[in-house]
PDB file of N, CA and C in Angstrom:
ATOM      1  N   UNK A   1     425.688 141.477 350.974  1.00  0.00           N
ATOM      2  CA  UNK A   1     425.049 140.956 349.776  1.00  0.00           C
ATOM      3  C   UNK A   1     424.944 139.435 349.882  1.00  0.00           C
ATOM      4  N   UNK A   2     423.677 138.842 349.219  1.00  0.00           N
ATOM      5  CA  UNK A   2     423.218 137.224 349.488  1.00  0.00           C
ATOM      6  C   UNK A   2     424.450 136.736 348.673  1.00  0.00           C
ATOM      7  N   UNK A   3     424.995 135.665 348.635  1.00  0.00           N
ATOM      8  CA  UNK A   3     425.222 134.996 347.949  1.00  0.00           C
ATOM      9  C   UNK A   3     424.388 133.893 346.861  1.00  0.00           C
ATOM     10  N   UNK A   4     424.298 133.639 345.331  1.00  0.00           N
ATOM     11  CA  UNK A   4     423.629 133.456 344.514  1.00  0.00           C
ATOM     12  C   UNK A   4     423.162 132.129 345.057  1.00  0.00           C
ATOM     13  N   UNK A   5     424.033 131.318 345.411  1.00  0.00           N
ATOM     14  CA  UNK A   5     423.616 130.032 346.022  1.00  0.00           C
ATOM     15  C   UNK A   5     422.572 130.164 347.512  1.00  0.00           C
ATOM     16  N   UNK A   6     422.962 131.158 347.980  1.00  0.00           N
ATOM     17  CA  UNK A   6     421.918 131.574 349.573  1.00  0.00           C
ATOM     18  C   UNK A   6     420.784 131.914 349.145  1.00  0.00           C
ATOM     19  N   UNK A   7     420.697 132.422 348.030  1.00  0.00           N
ATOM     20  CA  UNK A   7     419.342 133.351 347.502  1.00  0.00           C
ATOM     21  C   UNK A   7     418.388 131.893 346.516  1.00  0.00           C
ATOM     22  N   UNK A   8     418.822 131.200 346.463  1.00  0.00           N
ATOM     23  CA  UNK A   8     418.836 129.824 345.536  1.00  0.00           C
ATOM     24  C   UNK A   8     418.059 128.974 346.635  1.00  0.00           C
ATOM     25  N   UNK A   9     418.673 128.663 347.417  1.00  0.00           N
ATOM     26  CA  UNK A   9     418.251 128.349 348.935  1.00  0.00           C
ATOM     27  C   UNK A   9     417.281 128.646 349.773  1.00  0.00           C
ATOM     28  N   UNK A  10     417.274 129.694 349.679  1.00  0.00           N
ATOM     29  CA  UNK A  10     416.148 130.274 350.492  1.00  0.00           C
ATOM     30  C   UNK A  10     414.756 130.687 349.219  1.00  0.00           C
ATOM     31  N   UNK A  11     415.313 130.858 347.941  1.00  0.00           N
ATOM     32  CA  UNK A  11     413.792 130.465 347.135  1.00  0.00           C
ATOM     33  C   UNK A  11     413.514 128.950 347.026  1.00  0.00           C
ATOM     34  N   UNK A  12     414.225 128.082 347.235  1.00  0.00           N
ATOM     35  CA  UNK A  12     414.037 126.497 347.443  1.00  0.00           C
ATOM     36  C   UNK A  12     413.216 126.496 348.335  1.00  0.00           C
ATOM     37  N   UNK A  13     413.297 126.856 349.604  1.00  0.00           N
ATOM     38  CA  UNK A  13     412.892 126.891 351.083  1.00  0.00           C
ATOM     39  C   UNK A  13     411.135 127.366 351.039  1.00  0.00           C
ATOM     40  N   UNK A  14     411.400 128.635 350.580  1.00  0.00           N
ATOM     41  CA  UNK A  14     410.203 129.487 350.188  1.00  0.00           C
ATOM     42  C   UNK A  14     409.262 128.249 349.480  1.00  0.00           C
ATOM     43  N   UNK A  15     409.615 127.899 348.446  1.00  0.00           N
ATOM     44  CA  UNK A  15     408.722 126.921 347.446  1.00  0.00           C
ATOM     45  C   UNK A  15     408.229 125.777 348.434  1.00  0.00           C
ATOM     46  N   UNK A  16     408.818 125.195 349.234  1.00  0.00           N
ATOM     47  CA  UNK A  16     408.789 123.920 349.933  1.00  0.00           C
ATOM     48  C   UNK A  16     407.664 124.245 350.810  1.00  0.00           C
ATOM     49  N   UNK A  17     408.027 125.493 351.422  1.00  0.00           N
ATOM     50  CA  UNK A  17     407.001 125.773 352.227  1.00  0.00           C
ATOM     51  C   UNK A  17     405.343 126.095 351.695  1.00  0.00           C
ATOM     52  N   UNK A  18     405.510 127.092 350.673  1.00  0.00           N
ATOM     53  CA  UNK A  18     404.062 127.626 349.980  1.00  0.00           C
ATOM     54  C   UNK A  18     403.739 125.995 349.948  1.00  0.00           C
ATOM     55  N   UNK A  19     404.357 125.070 348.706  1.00  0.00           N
ATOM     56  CA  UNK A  19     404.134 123.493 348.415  1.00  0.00           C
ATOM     57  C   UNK A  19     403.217 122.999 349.185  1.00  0.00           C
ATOM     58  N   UNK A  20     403.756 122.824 350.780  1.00  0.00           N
ATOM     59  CA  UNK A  20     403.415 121.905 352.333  1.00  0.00           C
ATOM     60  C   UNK A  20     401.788 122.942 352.223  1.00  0.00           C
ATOM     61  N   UNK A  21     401.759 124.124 352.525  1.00  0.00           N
ATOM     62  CA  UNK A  21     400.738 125.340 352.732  1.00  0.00           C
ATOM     63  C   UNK A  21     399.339 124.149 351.683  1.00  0.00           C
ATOM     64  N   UNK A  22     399.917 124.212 350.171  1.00  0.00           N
ATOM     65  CA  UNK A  22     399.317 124.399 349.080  1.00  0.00           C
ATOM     66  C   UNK A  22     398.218 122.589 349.210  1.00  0.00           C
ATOM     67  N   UNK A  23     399.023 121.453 350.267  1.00  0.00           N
ATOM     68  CA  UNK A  23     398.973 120.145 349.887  1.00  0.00           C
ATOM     69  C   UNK A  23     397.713 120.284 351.137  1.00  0.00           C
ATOM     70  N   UNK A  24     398.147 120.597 351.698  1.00  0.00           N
ATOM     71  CA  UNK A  24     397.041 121.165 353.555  1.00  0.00           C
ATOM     72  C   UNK A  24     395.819 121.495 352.856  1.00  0.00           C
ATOM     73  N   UNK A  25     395.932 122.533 352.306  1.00  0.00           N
ATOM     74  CA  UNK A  25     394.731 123.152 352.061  1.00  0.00           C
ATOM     75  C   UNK A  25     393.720 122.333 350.661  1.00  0.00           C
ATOM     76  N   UNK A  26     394.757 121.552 350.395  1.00  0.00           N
ATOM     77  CA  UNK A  26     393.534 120.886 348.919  1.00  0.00           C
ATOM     78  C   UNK A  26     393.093 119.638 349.849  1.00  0.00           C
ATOM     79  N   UNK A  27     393.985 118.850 350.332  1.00  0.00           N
ATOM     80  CA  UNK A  27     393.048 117.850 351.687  1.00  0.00           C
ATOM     81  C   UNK A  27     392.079 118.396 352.302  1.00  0.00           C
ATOM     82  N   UNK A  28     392.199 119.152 353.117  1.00  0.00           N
ATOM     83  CA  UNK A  28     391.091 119.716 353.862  1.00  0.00           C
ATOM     84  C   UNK A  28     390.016 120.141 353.105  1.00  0.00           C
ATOM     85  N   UNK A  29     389.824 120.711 351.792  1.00  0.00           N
ATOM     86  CA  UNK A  29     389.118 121.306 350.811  1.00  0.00           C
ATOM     87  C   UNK A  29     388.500 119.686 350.310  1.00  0.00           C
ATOM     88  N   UNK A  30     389.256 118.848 349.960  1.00  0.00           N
ATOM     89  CA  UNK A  30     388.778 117.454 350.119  1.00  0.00           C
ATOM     90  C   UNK A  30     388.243 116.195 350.767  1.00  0.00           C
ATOM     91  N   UNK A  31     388.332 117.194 352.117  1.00  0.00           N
ATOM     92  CA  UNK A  31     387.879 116.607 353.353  1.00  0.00           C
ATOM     93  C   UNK A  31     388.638 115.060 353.555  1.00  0.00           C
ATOM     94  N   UNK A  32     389.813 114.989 353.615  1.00  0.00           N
ATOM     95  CA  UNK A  32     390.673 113.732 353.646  1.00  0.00           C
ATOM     96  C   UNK A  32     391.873 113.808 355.161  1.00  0.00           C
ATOM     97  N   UNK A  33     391.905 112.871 355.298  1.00  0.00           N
ATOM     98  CA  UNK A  33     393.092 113.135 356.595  1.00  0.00           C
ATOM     99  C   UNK A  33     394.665 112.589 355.749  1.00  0.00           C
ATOM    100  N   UNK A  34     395.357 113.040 356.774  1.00  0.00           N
ATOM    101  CA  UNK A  34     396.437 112.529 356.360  1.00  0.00           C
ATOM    102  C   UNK A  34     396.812 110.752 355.762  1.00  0.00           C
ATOM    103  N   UNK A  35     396.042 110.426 357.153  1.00  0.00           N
ATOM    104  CA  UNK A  35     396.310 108.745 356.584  1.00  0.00           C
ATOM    105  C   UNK A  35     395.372 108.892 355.356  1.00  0.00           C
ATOM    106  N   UNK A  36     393.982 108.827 354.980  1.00  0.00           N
ATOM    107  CA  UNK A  36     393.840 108.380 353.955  1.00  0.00           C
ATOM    108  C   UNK A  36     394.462 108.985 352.914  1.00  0.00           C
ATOM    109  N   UNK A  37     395.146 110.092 352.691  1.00  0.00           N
ATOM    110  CA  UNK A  37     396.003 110.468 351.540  1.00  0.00           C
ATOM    111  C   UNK A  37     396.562 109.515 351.794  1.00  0.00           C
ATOM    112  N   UNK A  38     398.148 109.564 352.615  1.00  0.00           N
ATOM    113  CA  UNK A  38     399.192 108.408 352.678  1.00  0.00           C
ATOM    114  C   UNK A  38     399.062 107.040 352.083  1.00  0.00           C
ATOM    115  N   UNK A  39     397.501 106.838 352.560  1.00  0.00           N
ATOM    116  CA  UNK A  39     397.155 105.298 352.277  1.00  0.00           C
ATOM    117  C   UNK A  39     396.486 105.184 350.420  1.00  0.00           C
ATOM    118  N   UNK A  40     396.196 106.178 350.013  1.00  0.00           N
ATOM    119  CA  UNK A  40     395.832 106.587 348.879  1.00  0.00           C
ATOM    120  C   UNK A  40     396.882 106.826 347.757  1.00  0.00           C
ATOM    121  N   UNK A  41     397.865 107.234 348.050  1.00  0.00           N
ATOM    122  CA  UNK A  41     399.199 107.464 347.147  1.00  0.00           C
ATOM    123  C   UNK A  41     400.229 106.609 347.249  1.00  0.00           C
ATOM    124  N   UNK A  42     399.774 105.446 348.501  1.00  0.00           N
ATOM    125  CA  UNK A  42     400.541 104.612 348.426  1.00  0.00           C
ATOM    126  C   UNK A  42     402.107 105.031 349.310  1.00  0.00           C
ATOM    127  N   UNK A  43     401.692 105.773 350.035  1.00  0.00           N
ATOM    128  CA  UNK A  43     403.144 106.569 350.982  1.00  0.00           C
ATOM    129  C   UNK A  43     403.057 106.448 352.455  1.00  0.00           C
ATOM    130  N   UNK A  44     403.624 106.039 353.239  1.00  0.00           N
ATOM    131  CA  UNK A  44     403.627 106.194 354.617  1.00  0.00           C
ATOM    132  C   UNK A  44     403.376 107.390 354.966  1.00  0.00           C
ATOM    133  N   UNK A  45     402.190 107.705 356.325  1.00  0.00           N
ATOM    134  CA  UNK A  45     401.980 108.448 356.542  1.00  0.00           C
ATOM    135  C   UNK A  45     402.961 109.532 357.063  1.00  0.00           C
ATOM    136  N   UNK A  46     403.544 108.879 357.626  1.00  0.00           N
ATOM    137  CA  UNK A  46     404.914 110.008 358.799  1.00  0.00           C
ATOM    138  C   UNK A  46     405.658 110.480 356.980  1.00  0.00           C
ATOM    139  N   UNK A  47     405.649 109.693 356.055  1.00  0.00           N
ATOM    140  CA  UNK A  47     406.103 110.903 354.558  1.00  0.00           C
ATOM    141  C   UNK A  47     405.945 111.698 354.070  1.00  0.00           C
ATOM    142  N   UNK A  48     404.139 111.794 353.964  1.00  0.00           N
ATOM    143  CA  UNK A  48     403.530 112.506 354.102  1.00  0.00           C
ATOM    144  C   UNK A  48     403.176 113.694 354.524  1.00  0.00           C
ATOM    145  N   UNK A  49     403.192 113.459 355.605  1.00  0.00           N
ATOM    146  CA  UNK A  49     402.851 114.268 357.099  1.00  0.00           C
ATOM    147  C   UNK A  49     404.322 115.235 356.844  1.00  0.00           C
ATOM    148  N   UNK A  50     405.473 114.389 356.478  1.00  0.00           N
ATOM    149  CA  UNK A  50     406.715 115.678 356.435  1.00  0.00           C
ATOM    150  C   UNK A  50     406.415 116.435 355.141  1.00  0.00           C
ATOM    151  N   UNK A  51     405.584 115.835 354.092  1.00  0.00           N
ATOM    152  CA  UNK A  51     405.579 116.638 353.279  1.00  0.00           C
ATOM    153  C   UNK A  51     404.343 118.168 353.337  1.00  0.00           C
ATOM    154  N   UNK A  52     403.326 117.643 354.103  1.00  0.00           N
ATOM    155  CA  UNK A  52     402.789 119.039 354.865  1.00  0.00           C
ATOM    156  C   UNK A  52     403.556 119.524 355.590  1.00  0.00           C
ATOM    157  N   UNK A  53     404.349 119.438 356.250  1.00  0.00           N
ATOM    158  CA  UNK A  53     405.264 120.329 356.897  1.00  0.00           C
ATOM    159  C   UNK A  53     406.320 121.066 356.630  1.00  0.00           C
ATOM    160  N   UNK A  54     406.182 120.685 355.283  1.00  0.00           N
ATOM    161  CA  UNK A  54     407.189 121.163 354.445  1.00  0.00           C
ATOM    162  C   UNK A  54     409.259 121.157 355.114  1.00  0.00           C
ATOM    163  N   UNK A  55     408.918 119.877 355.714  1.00  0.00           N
ATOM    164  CA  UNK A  55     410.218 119.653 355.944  1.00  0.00           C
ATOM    165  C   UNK A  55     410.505 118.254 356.195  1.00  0.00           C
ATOM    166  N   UNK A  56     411.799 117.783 355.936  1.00  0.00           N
ATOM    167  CA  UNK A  56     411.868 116.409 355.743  1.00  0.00           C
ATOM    168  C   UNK A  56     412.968 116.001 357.060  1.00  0.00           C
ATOM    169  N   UNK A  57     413.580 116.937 357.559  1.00  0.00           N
ATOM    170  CA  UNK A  57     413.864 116.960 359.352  1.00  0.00           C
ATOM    171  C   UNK A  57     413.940 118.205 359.380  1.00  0.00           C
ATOM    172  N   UNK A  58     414.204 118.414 361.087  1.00  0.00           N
ATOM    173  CA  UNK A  58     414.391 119.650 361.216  1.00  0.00           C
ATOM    174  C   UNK A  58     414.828 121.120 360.695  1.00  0.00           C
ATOM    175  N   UNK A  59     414.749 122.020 359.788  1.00  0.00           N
ATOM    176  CA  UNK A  59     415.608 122.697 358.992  1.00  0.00           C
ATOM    177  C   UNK A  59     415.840 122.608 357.798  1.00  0.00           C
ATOM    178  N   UNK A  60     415.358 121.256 356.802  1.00  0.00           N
ATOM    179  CA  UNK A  60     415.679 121.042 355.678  1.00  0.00           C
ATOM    180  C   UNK A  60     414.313 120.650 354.844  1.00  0.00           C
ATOM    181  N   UNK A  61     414.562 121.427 354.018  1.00  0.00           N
ATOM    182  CA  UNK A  61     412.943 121.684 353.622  1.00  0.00           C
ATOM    183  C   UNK A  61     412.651 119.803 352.763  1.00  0.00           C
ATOM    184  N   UNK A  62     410.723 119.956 352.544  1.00  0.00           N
ATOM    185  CA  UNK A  62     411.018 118.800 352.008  1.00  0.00           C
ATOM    186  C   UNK A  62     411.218 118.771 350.799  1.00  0.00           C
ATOM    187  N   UNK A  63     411.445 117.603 350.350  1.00  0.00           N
ATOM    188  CA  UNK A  63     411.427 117.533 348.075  1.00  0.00           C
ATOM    189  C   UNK A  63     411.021 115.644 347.877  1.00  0.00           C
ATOM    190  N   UNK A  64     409.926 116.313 347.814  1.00  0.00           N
ATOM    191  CA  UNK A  64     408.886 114.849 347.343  1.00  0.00           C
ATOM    192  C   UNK A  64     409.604 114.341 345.904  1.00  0.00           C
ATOM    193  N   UNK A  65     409.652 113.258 345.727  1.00  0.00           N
ATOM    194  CA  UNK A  65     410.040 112.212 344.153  1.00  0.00           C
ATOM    195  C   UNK A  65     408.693 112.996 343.311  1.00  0.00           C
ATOM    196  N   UNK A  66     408.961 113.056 342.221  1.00  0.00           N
ATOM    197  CA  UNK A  66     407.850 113.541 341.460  1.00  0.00           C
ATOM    198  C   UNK A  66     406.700 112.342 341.478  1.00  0.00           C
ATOM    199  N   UNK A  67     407.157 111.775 341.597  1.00  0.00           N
ATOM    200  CA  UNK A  67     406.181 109.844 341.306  1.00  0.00           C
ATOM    201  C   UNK A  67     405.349 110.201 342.849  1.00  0.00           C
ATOM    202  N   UNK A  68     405.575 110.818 343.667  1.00  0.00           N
ATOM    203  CA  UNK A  68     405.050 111.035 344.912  1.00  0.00           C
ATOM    204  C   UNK A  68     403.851 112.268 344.689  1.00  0.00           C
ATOM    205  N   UNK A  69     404.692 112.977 344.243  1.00  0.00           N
ATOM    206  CA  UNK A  69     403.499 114.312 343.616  1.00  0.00           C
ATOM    207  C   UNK A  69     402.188 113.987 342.927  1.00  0.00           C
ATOM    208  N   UNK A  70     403.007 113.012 341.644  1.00  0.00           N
ATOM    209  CA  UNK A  70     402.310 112.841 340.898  1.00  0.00           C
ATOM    210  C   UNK A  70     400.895 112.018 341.420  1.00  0.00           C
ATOM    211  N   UNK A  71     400.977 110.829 342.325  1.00  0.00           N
ATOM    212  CA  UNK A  71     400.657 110.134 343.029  1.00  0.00           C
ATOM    213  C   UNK A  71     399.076 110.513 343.930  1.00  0.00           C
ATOM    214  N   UNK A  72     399.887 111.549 344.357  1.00  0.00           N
ATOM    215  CA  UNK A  72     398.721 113.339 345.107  1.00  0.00           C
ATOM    216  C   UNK A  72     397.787 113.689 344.510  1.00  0.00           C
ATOM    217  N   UNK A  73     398.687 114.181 343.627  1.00  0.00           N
ATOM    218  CA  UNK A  73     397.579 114.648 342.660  1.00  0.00           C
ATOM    219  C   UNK A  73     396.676 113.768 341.721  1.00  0.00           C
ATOM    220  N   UNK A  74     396.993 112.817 341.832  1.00  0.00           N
ATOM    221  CA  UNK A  74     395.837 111.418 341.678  1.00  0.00           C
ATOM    222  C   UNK A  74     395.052 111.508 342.436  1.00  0.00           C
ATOM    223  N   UNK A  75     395.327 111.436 344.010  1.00  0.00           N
ATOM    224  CA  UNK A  75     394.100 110.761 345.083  1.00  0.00           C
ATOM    225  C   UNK A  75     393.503 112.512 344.480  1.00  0.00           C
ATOM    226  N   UNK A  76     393.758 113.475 344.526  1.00  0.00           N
ATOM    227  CA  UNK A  76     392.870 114.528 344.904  1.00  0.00           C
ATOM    228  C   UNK A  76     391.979 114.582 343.418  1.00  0.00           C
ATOM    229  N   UNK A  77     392.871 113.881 342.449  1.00  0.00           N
ATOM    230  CA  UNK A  77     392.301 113.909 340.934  1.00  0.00           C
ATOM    231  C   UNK A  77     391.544 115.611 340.614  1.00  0.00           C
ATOM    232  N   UNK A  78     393.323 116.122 340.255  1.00  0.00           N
ATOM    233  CA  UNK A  78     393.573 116.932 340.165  1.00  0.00           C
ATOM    234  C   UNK A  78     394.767 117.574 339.249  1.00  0.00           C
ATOM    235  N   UNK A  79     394.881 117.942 338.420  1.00  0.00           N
ATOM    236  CA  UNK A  79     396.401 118.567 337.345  1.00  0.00           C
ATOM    237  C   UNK A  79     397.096 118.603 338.571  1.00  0.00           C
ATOM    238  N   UNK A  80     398.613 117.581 338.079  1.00  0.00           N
ATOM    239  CA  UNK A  80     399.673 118.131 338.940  1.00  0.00           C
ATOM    240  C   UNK A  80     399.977 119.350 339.195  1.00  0.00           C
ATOM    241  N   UNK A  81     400.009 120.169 338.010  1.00  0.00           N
ATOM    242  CA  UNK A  81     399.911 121.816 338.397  1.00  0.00           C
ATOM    243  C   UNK A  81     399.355 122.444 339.433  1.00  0.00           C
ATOM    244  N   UNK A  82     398.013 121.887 339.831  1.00  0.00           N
ATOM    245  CA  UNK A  82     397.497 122.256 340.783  1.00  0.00           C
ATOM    246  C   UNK A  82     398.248 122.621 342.031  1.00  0.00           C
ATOM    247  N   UNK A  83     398.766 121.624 342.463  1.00  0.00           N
ATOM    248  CA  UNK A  83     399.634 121.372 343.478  1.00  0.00           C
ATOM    249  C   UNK A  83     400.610 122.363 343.544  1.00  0.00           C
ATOM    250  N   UNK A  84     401.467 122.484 342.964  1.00  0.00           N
ATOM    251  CA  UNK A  84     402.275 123.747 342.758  1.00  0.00           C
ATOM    252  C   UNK A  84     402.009 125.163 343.441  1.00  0.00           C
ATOM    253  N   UNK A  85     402.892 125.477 344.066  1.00  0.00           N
ATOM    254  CA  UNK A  85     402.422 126.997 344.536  1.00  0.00           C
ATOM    255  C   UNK A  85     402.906 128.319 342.754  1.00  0.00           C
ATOM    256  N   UNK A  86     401.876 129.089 342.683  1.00  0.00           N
ATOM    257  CA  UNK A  86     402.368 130.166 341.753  1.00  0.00           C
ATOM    258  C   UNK A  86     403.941 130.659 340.787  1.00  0.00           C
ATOM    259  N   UNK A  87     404.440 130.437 342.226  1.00  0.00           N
ATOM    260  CA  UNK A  87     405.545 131.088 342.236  1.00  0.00           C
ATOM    261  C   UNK A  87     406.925 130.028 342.145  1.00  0.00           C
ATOM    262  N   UNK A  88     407.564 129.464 340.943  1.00  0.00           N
ATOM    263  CA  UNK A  88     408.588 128.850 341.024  1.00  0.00           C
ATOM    264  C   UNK A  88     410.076 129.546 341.325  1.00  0.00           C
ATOM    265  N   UNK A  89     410.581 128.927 341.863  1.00  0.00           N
ATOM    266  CA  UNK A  89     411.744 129.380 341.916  1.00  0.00           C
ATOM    267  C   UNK A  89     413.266 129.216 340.539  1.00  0.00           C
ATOM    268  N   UNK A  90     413.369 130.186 340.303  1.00  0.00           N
ATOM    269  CA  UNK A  90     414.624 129.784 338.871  1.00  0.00           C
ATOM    270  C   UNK A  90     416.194 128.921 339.861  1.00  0.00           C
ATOM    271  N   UNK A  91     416.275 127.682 339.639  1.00  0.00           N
ATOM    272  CA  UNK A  91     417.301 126.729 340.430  1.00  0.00           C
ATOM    273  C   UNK A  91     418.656 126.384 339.693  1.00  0.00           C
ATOM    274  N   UNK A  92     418.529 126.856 338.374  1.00  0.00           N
ATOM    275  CA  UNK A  92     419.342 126.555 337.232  1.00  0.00           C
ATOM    276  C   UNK A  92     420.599 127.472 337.632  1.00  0.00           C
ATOM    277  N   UNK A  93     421.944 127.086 337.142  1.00  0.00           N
ATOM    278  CA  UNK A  93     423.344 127.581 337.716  1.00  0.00           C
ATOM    279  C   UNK A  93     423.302 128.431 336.511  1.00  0.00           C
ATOM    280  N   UNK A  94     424.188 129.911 337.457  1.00  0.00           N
ATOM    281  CA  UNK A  94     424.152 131.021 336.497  1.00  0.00           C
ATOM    282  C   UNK A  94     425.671 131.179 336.067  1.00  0.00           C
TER     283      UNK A  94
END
């Protein structure tokens, strides 16, 4: 059996990833590269770039500052919601 914190974890993980999936596909749909996002939100590109990859090093998923999100979803001028994959994960201690 998972442990509540493993299962917590790995829907963290899950989210980070759909997230990275969700940020790819509205650039490209926007026809933008990485640098000009980066350079658009005001973020270094290699920050960026981990945040499509949905990891911030090897193994550890990423978690953008909301001011970073928010930022995104400016250049794409777009509801932060947008950005969001469907599916949140419940993170709150039981």
């Amino acid at each position: 059996m998972h442990d509540e914190a493993e299962v917590r974890k790995s829907d963290w993980d899950d989210f980070a990833r759909e997230f990275a999936v969700r940020l790819r596909q509205v650039r490209h749909d926007a026809g933008l590269s990485q640098e000009d996002v980066a350079h658009r939100a005001n973020l270094s590109r290699f920050i960026y770039r981990q945040y499509e990859q949905g990891e911030s090093r090897r193994g550890s998923p990423s978690n953008p500052s909301l001011r970073a999100v928010l930022a995104i979803a400016q250049v794409f001028e777009i509801p932060l919601a947008d950005l969001l994959p469907g599916s949140i994960p419940d993170l709150r201690r039981r």
